[in-house]
C-alpha atoms as a PDB file:
ATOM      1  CA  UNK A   1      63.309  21.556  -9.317  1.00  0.00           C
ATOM      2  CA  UNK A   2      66.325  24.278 -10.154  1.00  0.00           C
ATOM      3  CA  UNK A   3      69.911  23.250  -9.787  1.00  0.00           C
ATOM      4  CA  UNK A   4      71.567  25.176  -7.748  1.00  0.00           C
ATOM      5  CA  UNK A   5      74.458  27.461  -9.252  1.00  0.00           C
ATOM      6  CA  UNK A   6      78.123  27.645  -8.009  1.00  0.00           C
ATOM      7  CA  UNK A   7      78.653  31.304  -6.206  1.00  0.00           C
ATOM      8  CA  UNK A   8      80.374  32.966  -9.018  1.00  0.00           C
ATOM      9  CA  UNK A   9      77.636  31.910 -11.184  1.00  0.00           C
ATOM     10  CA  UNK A  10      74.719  32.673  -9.410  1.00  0.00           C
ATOM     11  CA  UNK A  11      74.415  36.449 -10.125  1.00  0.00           C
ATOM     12  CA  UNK A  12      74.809  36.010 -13.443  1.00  0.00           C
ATOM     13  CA  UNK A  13      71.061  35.734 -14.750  1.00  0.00           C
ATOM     14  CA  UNK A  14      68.450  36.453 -12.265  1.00  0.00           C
ATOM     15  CA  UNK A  15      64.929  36.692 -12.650  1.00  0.00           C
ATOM     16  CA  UNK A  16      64.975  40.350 -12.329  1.00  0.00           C
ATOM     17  CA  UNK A  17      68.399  41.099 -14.649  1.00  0.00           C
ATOM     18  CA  UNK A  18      66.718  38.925 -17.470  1.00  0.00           C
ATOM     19  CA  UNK A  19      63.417  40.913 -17.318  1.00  0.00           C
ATOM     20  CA  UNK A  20      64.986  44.243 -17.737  1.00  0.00           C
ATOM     21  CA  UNK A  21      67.583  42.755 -20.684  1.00  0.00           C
ATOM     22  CA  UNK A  22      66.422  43.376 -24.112  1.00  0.00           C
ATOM     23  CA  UNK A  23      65.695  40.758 -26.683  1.00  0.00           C
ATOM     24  CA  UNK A  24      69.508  40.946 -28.047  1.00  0.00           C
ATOM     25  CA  UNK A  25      71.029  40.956 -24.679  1.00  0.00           C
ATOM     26  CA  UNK A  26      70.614  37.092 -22.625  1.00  0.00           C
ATOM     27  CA  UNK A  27      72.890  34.812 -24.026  1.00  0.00           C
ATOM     28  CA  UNK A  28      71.142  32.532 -25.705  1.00  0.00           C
ATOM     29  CA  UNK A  29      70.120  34.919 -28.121  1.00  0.00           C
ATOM     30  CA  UNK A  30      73.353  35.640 -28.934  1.00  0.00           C
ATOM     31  CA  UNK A  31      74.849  32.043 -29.337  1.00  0.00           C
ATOM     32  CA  UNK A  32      71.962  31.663 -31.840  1.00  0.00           C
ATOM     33  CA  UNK A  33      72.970  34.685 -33.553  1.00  0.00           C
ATOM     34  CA  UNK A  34      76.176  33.782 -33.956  1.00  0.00           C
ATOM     35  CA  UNK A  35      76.224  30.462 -34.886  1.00  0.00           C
ATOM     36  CA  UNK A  36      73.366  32.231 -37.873  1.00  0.00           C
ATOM     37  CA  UNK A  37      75.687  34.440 -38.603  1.00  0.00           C
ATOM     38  CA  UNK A  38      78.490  31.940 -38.845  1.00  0.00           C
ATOM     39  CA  UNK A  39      76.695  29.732 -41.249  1.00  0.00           C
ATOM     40  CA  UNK A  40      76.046  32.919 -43.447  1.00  0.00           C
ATOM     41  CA  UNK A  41      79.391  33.643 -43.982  1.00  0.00           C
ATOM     42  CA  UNK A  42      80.705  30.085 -44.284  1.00  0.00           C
ATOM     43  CA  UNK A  43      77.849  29.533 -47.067  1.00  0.00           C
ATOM     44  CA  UNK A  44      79.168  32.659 -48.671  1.00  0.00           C
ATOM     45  CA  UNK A  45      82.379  31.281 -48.797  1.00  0.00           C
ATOM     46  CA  UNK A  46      81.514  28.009 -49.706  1.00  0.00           C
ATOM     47  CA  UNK A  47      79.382  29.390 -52.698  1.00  0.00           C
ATOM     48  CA  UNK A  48      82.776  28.935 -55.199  1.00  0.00           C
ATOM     49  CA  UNK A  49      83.174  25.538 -54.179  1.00  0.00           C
ATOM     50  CA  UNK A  50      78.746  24.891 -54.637  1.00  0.00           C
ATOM     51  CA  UNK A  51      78.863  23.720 -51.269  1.00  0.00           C
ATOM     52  CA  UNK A  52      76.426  24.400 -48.299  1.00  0.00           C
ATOM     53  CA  UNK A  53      77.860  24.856 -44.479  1.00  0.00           C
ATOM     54  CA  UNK A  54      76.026  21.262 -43.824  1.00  0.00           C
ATOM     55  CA  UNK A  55      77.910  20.015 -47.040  1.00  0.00           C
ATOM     56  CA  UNK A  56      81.243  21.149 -45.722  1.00  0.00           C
ATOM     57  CA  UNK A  57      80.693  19.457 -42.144  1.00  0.00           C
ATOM     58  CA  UNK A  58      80.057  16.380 -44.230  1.00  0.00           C
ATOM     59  CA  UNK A  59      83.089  16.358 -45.852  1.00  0.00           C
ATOM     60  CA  UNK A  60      85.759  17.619 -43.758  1.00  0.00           C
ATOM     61  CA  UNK A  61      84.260  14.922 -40.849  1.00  0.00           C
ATOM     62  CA  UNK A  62      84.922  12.585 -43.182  1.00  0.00           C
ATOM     63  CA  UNK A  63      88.411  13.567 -43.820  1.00  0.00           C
ATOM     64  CA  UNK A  64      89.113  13.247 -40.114  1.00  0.00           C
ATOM     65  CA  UNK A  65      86.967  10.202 -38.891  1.00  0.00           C
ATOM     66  CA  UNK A  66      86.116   7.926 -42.095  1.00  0.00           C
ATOM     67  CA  UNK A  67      84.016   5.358 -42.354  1.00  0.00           C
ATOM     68  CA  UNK A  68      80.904   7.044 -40.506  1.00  0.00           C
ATOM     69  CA  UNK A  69      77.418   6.294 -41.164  1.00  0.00           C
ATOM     70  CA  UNK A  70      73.915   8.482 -42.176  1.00  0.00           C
ATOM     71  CA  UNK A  71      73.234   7.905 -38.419  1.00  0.00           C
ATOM     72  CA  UNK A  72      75.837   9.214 -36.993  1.00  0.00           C
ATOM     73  CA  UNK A  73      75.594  12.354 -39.195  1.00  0.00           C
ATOM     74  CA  UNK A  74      72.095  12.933 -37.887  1.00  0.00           C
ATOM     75  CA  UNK A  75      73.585  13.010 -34.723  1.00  0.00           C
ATOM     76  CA  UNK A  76      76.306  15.205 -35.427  1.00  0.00           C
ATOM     77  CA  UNK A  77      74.374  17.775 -37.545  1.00  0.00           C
ATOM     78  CA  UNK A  78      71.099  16.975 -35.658  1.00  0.00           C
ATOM     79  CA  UNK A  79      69.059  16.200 -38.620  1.00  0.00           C
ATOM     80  CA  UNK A  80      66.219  13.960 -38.786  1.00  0.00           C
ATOM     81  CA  UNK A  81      67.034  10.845 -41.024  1.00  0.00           C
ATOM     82  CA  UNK A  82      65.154  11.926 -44.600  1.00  0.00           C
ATOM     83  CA  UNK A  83      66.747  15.546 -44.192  1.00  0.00           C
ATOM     84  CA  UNK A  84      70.171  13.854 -43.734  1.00  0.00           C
ATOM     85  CA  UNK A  85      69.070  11.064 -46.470  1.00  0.00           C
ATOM     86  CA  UNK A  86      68.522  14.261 -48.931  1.00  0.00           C
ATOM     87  CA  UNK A  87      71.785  15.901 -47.737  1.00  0.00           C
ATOM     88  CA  UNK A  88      74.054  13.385 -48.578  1.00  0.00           C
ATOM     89  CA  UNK A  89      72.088  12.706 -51.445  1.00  0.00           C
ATOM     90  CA  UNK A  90      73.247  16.220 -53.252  1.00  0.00           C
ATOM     91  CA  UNK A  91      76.925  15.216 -51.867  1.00  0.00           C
ATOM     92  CA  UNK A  92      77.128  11.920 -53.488  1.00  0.00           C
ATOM     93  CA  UNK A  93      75.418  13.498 -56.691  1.00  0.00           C
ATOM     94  CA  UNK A  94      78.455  15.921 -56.678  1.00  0.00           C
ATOM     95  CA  UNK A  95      80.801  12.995 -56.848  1.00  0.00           C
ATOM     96  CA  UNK A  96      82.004  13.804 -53.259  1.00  0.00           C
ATOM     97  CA  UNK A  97      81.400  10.930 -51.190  1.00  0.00           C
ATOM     98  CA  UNK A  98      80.129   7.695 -51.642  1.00  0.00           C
ATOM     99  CA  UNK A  99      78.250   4.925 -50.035  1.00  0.00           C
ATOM    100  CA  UNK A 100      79.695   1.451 -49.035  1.00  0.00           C
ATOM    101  CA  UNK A 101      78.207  -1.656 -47.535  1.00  0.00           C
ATOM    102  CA  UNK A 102      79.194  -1.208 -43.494  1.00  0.00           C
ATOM    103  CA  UNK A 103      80.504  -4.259 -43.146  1.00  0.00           C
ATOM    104  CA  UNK A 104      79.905  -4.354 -39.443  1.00  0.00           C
ATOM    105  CA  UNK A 105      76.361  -4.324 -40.049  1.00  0.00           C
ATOM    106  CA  UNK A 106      74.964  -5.412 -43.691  1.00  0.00           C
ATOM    107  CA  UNK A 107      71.635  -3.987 -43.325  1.00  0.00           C
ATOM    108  CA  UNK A 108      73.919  -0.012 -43.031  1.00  0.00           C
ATOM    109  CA  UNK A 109      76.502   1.582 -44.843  1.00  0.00           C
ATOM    110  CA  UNK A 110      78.900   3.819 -44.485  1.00  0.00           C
ATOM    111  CA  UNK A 111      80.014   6.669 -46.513  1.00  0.00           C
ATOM    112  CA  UNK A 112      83.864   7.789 -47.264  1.00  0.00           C
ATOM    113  CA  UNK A 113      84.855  10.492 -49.311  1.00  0.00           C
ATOM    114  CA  UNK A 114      85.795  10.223 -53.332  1.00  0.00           C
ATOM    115  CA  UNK A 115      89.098  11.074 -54.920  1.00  0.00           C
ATOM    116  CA  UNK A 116      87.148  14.310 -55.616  1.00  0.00           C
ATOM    117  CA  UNK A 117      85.988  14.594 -52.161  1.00  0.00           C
ATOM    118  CA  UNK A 118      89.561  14.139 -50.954  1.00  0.00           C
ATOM    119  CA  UNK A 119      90.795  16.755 -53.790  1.00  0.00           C
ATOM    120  CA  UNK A 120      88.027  19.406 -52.653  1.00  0.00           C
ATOM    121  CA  UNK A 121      89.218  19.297 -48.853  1.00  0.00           C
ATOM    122  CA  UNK A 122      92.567  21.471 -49.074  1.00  0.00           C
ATOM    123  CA  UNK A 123      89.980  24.161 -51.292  1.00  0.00           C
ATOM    124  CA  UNK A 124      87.920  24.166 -48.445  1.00  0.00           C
ATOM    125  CA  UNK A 125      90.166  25.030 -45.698  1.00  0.00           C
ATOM    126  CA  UNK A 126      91.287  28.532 -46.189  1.00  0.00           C
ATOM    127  CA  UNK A 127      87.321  29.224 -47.219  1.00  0.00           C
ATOM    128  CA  UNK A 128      86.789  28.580 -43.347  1.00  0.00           C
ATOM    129  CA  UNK A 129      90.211  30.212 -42.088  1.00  0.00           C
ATOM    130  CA  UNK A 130      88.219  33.143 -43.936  1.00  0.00           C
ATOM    131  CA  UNK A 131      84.762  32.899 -42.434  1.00  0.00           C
ATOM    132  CA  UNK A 132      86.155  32.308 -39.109  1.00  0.00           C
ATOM    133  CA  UNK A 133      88.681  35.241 -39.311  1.00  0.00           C
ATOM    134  CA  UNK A 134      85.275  37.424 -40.818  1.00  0.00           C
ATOM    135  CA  UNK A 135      83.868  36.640 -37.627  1.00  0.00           C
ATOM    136  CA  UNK A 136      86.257  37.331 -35.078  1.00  0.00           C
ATOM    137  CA  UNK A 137      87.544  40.646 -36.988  1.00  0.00           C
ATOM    138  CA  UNK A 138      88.812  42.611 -34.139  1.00  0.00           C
ATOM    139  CA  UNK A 139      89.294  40.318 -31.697  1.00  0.00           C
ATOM    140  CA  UNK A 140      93.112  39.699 -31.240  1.00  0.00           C
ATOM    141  CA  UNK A 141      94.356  36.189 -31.184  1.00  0.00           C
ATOM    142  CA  UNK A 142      93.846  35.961 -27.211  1.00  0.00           C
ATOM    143  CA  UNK A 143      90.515  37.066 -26.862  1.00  0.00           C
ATOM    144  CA  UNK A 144      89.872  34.671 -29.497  1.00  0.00           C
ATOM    145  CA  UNK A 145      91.038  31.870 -27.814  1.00  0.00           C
ATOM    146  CA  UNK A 146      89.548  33.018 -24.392  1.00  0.00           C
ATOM    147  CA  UNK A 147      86.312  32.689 -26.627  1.00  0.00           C
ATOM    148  CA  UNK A 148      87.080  29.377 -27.701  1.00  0.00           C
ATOM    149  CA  UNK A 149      87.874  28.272 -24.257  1.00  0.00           C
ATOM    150  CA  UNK A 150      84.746  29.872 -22.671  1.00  0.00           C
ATOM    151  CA  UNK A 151      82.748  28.482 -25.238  1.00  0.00           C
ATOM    152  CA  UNK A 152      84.395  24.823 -24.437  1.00  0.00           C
ATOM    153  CA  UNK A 153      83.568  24.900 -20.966  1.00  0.00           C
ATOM    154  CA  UNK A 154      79.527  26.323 -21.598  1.00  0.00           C
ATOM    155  CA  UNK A 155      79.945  22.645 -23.885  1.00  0.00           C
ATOM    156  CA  UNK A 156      81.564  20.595 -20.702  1.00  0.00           C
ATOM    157  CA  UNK A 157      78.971  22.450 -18.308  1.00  0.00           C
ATOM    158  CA  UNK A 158      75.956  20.291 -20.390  1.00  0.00           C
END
């Protein structure tokens, strides 16, 4: 059974709108698009640094909230366990991060970042101020945050 829609939102998609849209036009096609294009540019940002887009999530997550596990990175990134094993795999080979006995839980561990993972994060930063800005060129700073605020309440709406 269909939820029904507030007012204002009702008239936004209809049956009959959506089947006279083209491929590029409903809205999920373009989040997708985006969010490809997004982790295009931040990978060709990255590429100095021989980190991926997943790589950087990793690390700068890390930075902010240390201490989390492989699980809750599969969550986050929404990989499946051996992807996310493999992932931070090629991290820890770079000397990045590293993985300690959760001591919460013996049969987990956690990870935390490295002296070199901790060096690598203020490199990283204006690599992203760059993708992001690549992105948004032409937007000015208000319609940028109007998109970041639009975009926060598609998030709240789920």
């Amino acid at each position: 059974m269909d939820t029904p829609l507030a007012p204002e939102a009702a008239a936004l998609y209809t049956v009959k709108n959506l089947a006279t849209c083209t491929i590029q036009q409903p809205l999920g096609y373009l989040i997708v698009h985006v969010k490809r294009r997004l982790g295009e540019i931040m990978e060709q940002q990255l590429e100095p640094l021989e980190l991926t887009a997943a790589q950087f999530v990793v690390i700068i997550h890390l930075v902010h909230q240390p201490d989390t596990t492989p699980a809750e990175f599969s969550r986050i990134l929404d990989y499946d366990p051996g992807a996310m094993t493999r992932l931070l795999d090629r991290i820890e080979k770079k000397g990045f991060i590293r993985r300690v006995q959760n001591p919460q839980d013996r049969r987990s561990v956690r990870l935390e970042l490295t002296e070199s993972g901790m060096a690598l994060y203020p490199k990283i930063l204006p690599k992203i101020c760059n993708a992001y800005n690549q992105l948004l060129r032409g937007f000015s700073q208000d319609e940028a945050l109007l998109l970041e605020s639009m975009l926060q309440r598609i998030l709240s709406n789920n």
